[in-house]
Protein backbone atom coordinates (compact mmCIF):
# COMPACT_ATOMS: atom_id res chain seq x y z
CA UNK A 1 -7.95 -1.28 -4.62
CA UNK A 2 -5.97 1.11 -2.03
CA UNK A 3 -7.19 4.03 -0.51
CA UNK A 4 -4.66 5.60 -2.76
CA UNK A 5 -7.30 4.87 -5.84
CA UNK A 6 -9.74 7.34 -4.19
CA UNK A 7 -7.86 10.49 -4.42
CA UNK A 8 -7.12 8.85 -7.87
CA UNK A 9 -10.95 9.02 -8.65
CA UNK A 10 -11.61 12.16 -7.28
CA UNK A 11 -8.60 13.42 -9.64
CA UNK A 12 -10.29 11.55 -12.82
CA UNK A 13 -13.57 13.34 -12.15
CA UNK A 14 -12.45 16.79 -11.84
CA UNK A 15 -10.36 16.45 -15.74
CA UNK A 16 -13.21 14.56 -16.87
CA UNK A 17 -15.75 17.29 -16.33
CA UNK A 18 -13.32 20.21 -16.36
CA UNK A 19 -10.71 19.01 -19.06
CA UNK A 20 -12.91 16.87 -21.76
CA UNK A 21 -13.92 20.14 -23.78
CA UNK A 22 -10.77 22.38 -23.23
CA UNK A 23 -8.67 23.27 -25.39
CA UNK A 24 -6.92 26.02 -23.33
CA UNK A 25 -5.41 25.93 -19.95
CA UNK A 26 -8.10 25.77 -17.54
CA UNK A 27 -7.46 26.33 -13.71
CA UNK A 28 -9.19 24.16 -11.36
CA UNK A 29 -12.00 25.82 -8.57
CA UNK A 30 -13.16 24.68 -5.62
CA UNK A 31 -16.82 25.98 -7.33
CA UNK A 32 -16.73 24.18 -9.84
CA UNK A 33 -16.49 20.79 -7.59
CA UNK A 34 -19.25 18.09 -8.40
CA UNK A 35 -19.43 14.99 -6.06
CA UNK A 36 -19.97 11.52 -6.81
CA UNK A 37 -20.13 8.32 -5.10
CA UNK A 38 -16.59 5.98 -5.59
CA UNK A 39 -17.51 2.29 -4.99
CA UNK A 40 -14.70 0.37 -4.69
CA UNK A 41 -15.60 -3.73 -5.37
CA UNK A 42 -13.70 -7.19 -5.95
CA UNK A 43 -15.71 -10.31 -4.84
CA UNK A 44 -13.63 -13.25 -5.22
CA UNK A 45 -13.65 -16.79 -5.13
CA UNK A 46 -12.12 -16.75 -1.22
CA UNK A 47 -14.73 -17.77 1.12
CA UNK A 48 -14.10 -14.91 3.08
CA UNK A 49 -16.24 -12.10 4.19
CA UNK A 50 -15.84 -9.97 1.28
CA UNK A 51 -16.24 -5.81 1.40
CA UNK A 52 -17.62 -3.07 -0.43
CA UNK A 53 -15.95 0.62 0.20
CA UNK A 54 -17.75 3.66 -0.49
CA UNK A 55 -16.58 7.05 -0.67
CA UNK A 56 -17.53 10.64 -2.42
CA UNK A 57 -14.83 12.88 -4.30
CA UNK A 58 -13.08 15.32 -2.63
CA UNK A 59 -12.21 18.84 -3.61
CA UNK A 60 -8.68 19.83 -4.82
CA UNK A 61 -7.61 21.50 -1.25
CA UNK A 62 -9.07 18.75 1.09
CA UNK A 63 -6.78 16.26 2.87
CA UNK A 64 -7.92 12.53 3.40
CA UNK A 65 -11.35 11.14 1.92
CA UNK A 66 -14.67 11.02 3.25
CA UNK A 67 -16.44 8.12 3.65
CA UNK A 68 -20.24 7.31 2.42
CA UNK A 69 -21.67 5.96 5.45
CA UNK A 70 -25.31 4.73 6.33
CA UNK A 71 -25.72 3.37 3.14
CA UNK A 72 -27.69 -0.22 2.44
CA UNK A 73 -24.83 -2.74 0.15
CA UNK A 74 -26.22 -6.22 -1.53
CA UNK A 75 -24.43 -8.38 -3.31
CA UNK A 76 -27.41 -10.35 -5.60
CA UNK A 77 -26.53 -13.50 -7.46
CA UNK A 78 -29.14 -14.96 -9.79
CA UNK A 79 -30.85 -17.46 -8.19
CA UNK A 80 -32.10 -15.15 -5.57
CA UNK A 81 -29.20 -14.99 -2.82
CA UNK A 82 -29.28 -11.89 -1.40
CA UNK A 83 -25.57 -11.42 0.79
CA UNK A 84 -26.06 -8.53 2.98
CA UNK A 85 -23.20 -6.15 3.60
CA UNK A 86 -22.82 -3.98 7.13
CA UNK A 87 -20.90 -0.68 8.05
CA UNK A 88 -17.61 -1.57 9.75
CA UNK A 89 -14.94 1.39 10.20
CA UNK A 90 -16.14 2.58 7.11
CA UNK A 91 -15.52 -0.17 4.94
CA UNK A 92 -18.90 -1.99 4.54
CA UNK A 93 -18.34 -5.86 5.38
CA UNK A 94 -20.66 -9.08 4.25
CA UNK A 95 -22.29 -10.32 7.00
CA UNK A 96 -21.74 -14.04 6.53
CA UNK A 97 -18.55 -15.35 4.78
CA UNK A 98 -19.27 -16.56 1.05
CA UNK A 99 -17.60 -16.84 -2.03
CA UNK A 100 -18.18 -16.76 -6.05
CA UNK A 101 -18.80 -19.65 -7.70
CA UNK A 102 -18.62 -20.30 -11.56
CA UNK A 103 -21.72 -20.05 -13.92
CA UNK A 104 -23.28 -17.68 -11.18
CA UNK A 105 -24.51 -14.01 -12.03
CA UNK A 106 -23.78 -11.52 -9.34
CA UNK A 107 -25.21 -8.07 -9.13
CA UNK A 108 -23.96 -5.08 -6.60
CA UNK A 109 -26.89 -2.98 -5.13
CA UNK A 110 -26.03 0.23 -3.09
CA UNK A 111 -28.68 2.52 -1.93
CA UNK A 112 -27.49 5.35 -0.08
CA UNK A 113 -28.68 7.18 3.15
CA UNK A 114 -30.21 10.01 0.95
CA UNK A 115 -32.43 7.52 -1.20
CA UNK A 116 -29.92 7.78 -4.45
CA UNK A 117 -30.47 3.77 -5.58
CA UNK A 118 -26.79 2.47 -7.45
CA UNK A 119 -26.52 -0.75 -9.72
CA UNK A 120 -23.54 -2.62 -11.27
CA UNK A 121 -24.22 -4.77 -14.19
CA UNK A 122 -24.19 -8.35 -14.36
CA UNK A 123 -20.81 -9.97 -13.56
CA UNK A 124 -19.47 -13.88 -13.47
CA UNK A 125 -16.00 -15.10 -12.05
CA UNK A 126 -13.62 -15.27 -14.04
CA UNK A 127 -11.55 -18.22 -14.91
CA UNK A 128 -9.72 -19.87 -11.87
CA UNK A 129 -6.25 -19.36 -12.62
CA UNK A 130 -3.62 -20.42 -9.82
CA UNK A 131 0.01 -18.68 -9.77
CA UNK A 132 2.40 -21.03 -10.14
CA UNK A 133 5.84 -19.73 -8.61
CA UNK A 134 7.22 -15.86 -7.11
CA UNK A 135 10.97 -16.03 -8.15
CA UNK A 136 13.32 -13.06 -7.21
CA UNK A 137 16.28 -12.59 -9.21
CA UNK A 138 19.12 -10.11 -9.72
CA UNK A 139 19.32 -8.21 -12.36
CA UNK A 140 21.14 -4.64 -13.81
CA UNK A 141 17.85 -2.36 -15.06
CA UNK A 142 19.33 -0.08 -17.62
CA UNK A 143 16.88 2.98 -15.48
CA UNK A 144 17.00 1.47 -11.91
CA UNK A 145 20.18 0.02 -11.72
CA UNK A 146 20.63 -2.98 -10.14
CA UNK A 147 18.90 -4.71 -7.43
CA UNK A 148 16.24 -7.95 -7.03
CA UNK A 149 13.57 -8.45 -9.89
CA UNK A 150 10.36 -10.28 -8.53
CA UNK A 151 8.19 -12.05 -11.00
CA UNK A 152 5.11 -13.83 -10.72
CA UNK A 153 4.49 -16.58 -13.43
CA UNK A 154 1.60 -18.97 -14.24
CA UNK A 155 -0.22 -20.97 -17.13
CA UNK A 156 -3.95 -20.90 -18.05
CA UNK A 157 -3.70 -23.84 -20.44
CA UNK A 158 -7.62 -23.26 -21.54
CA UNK A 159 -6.63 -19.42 -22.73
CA UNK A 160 -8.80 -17.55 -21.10
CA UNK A 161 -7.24 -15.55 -18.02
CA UNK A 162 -6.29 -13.57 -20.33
CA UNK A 163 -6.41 -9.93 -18.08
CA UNK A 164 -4.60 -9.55 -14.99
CA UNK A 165 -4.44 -7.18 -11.97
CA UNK A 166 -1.70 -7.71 -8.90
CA UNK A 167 -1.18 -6.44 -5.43
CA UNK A 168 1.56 -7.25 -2.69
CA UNK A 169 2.05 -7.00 0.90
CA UNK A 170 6.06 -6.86 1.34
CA UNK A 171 7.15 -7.28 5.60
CA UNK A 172 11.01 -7.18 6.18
CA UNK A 173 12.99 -7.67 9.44
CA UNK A 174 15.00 -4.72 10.57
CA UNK A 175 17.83 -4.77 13.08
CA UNK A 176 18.93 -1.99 14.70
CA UNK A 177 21.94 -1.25 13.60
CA UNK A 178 23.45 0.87 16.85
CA UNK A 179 21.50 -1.58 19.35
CA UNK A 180 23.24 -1.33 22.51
CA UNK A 181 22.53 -3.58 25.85
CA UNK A 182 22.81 -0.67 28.08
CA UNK A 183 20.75 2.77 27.42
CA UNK A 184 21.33 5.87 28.87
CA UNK A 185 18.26 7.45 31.22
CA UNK A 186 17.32 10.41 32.57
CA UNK A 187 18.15 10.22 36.55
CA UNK A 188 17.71 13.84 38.07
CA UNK A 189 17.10 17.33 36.96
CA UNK A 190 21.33 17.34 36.20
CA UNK A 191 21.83 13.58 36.26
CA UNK A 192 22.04 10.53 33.86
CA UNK A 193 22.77 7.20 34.40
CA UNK A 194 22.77 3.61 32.25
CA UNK A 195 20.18 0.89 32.68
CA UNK A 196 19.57 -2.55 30.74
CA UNK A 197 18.04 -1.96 27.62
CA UNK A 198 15.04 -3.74 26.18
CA UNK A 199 16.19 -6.96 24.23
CA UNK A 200 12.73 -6.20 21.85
CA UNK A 201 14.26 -3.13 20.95
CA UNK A 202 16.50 -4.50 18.24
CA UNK A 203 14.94 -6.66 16.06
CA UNK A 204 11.50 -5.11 14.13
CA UNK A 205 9.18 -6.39 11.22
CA UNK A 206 7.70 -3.61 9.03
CA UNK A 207 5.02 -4.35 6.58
CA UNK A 208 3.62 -2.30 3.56
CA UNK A 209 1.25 -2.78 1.05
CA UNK A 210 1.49 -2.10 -2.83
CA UNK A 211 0.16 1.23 -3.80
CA UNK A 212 -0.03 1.53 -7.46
CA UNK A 213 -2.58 0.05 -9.90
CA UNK A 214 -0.52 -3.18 -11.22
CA UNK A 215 -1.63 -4.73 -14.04
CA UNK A 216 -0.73 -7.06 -17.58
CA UNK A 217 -2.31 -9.18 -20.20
CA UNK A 218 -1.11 -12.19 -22.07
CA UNK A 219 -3.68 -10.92 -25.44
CA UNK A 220 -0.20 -10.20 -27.14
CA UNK A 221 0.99 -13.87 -27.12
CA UNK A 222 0.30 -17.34 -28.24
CA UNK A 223 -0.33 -18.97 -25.06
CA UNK A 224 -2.17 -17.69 -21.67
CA UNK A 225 1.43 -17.83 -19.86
CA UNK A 226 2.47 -14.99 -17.58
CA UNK A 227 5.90 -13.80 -16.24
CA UNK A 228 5.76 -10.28 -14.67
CA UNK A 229 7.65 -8.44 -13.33
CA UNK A 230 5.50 -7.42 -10.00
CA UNK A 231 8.15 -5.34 -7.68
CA UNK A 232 11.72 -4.27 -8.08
CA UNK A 233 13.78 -3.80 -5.45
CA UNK A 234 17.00 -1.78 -5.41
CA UNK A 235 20.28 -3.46 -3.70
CA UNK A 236 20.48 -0.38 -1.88
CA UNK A 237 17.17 -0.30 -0.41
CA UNK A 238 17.69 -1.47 3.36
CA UNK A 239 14.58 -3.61 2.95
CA UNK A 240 16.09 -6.08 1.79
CA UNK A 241 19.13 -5.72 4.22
CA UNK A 242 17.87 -9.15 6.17
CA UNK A 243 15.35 -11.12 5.56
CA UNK A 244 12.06 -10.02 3.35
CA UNK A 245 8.99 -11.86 2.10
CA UNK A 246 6.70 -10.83 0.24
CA UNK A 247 2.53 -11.89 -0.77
CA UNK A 248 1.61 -11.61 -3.85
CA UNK A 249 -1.89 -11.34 -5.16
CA UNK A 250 -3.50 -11.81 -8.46
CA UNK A 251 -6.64 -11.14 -9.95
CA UNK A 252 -8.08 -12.39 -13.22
CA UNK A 253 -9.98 -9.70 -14.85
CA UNK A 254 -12.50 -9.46 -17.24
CA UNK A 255 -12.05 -7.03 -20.52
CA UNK A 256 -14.44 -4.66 -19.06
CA UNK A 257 -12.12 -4.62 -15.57
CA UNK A 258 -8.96 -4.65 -17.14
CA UNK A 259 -10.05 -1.62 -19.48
CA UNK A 260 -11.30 0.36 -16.97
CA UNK A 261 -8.40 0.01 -14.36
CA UNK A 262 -5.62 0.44 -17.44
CA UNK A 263 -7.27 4.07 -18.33
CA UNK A 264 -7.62 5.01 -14.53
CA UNK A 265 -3.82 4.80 -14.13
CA UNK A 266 -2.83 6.11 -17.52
CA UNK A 267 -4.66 9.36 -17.06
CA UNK A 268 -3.94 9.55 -13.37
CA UNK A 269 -0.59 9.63 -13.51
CA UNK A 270 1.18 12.77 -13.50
CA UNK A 271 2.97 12.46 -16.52
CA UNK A 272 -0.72 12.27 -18.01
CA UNK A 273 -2.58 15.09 -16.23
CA UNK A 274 -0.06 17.20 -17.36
CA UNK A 275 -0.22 15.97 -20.78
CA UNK A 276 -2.47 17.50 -23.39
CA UNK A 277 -4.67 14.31 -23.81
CA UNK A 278 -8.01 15.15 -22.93
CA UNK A 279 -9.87 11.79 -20.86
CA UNK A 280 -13.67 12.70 -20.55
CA UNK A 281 -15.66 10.87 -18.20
CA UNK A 282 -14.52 7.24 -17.76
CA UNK A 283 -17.46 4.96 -17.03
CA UNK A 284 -17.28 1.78 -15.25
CA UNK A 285 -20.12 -0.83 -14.75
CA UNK A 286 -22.04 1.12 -12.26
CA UNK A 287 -25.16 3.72 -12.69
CA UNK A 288 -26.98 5.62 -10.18
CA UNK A 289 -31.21 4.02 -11.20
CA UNK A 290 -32.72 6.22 -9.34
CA UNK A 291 -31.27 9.49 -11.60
CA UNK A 292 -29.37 8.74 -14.61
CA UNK A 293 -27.67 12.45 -13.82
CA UNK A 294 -25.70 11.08 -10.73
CA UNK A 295 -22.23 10.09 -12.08
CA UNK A 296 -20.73 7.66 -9.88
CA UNK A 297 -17.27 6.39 -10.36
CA UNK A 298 -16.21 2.58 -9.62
CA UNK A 299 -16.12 -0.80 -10.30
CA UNK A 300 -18.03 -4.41 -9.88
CA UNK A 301 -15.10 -6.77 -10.02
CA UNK A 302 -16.19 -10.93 -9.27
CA UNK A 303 -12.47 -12.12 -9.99
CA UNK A 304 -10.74 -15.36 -9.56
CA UNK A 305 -7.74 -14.70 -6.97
CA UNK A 306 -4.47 -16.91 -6.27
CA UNK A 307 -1.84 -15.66 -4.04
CA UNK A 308 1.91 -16.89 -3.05
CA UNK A 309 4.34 -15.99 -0.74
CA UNK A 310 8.05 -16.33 -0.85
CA UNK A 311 11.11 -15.67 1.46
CA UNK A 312 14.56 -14.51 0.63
CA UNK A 313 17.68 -13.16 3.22
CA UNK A 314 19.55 -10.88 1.57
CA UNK A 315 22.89 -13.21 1.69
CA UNK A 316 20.60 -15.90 -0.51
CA UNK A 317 21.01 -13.38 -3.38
CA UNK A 318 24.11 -11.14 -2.76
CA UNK A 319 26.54 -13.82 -0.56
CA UNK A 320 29.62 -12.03 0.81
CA UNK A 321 27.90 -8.55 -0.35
CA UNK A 322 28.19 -5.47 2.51
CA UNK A 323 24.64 -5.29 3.74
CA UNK A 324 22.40 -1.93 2.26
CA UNK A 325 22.44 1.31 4.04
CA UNK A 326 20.53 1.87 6.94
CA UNK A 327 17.69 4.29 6.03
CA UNK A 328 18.77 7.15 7.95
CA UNK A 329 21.91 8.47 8.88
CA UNK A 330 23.21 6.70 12.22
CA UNK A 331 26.34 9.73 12.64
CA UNK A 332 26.98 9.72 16.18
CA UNK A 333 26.43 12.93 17.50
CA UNK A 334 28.93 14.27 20.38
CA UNK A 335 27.44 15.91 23.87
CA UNK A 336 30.23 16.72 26.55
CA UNK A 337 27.66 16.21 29.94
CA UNK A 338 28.04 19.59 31.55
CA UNK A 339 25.74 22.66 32.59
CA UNK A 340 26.91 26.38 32.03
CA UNK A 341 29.94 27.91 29.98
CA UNK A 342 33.06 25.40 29.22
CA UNK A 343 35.84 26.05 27.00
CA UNK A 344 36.97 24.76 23.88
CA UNK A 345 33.98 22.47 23.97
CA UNK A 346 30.58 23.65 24.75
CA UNK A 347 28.31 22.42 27.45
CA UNK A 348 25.59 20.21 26.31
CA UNK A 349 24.35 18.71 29.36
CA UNK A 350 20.82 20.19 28.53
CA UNK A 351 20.63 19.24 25.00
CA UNK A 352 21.14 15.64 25.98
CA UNK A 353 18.63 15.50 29.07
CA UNK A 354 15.69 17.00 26.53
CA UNK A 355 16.74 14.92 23.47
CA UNK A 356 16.87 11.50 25.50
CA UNK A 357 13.47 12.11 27.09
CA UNK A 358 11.68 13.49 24.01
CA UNK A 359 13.39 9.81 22.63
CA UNK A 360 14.84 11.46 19.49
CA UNK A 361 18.16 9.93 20.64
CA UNK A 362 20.46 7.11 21.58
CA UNK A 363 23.06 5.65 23.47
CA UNK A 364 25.58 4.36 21.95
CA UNK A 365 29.09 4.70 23.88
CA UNK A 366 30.48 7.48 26.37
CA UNK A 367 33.93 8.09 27.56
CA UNK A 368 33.91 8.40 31.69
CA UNK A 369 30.79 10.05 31.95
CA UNK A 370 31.76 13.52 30.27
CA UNK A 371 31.49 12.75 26.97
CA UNK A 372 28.13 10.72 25.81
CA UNK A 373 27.85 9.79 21.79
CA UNK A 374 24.31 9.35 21.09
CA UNK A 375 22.58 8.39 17.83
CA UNK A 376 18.96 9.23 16.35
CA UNK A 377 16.52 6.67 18.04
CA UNK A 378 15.75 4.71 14.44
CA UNK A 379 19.44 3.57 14.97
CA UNK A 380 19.04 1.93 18.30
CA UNK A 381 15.59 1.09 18.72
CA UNK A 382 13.59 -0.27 15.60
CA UNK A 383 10.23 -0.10 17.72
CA UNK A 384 10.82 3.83 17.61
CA UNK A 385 9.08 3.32 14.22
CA UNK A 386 8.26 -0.27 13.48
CA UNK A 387 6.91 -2.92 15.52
CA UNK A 388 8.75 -5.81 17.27
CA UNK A 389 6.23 -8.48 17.02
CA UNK A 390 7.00 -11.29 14.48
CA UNK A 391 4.29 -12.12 12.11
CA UNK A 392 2.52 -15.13 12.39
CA UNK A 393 3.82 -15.93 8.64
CA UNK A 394 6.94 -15.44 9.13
CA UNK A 395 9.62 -17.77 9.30
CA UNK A 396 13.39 -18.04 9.35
């Protein structure tokens, strides 16, 4: 889960001990704020070194999460392995790499710095269930109009997947769409002159990750077979403008999982805090042993994962289309390079020495060095908010 989840829990605590006995409208205090531990996870069957992140609730006013630190994590299976977990940047990391194995009973044992002792319940893997194929296709959504429709499909011929949960990673090239080979510098106190520009100033690879709790089940049909509809992607989103590729994860859950992450986003979204439906107190598989009066909000996850990757330009899907707009507004802006009162048109000699060295602009052409037309940076220089070094992934 994304950090995005923890303000997310914090939320779901606050209605479920404020809202679950209301019947009137109740406004939230900062007094009435109760913390508890949020453990967030998902051992798989990657031999990786897998992680563990602990946090507390927040109250309604404060920015950003705080982390539990100096606590003791174990990961316990049942014939006596004990895998060890250590603080790293706040994310507590196994020790050694190791992975879930089938038939295996794994335990998560937290113990925090002030002696409160937590403990999941016993958890197996879930069934091994690969994904078969990432397709993107264009469709017209009746609500989001047209654009690329990514689905993720596979087959669990034994029936048992059954629950699934997905994340993606989506990186896209970006090309400056006002790159110029010369740029314009400051040269003196009154002066400005044009130099080379950086070639690595034009081309850029941005990646994000999915925010949003993503899941489906197959319970509703005859066979364990799966095609989802993972990420849409508008024709007019510039991300797709070149070339994009994007990772997609998936996680086989159990009922208990599945449950427990399906309530999480129904009452967290807004439509559903506003809503008169009244959540309580949400348990997952986690309970504090050490005082059955510390809630604690979370889950133990030991899921099965699979992952694919596809690539796609733009022109694979939409040939002979005009390319997306840029995602700002690349309006050239006019500065006639003098200092001091001129009439019809305004000096701006000043205006462009601060903007070009606070890089909030440009170059992009000038007509014999009294008129400049400059652009906002993001037009001309993709490194101004993305970075220019290609992915190891990636490919053309």
């Amino acid at each position: 889960m994304k950090t995005i989840y923890k303000n997310k829990y914090a939320l779901l605590l606050l209605l479920s001990l404020f809202l679950s006995s209301c019947t009137e409208t109740y406004v939230l205090q900062s007094d009435t704020y109760e913390e508890a531990l949020v453990v967030e996870a998902t051992i798989t069957n990657e031999l990786k070194k897998q992680e563990v992140k602990l946090s507390k609730t927040a109250k309604l006013e404060d920015d950003g999460v705080v982390n539990e630190t100096g606590a003791t994590v174990t990961v316990k299976d049942d014939q006596g392995t004990v895998f060890n977990f250590k603080e790293d940047n706040g994310i507590y990391v196994s020790e050694a790499d190791f992975q879930a194995v089938p038939n295996r009973i794994y335990t998560l044992e937290i113990k925090t710095k002030d002696g409160k002792v937590y403990q999941s319940s016993n958890e197996t893997l879930t069934t091994e269930n690969q994904i078969e194929s990432v397709i993107p296709t264009v469709v017209t959504d009746s609500k989001e109009g047209r654009g690329v429709q990514i689905r993720v499909n596979n087959y669990d011929p034994s029936n048992t997947s059954k629950y699934y949960r997905y994340e993606y990673e989506e990186t896209y090239k970006i090309i400056a769409p006002v790159y110029r080979q010369e740029k314009l510098v400051v040269t003196g106190p009154q002066t400005v002159g044009l130099e080379p520009n950086d070639p690595n100033t034009r081309v850029c690879y941005s990646t994000k990750a999915s925010n949003d709790i993503i899941l489906t089940t197959t319970t509703n049909l005859q066979e364990d077979r799966v095609n989802f509809p993972v990420r849409f992607i508008s024709d007019q989103n510039y991300i797709i403008s070149h070339r994009y590729s994007i990772l997609v994860k998936q996680y086989v859950q159990n009922l208990e999982s599945y449950t427990f992450r399906k309530t999480m986003k129904e009452i967290s979204s807004s439509a559903s805090v506003l809503s008169p439906k009244q959540p309580g107190f949400i348990n997952g598989n986690l309970k504090c042993v050490s005082n059955t009066g510390e809630k604690v909000i979370g889950f133990f996850e030991v899921s099965s994962f699979s992952s694919k990757r596809i690539f796609f330009n733009y022109s694979d899907l939409f040939p002979g289309e005009t390319l997306p707009p840029y995602y700002t507004d690349c309006t050239e802006e006019e500065f006639k390079f003098c200092f001091g009162f001129s009439m019809p048109t305004p000096c701006r000699g000043n205006v462009l020495i601060d903007r070009v060295n606070s890089h909030t602009i440009t170059y992009k052409y000038n007509i014999e060095s009294s008129f400049y037309y400059m652009v906002p940076v993001e037009c001309g220089d993709c490194t101004s908010f993305s970075s220019n070094q290609i992915p190891s992934f990636w490919t053309n």
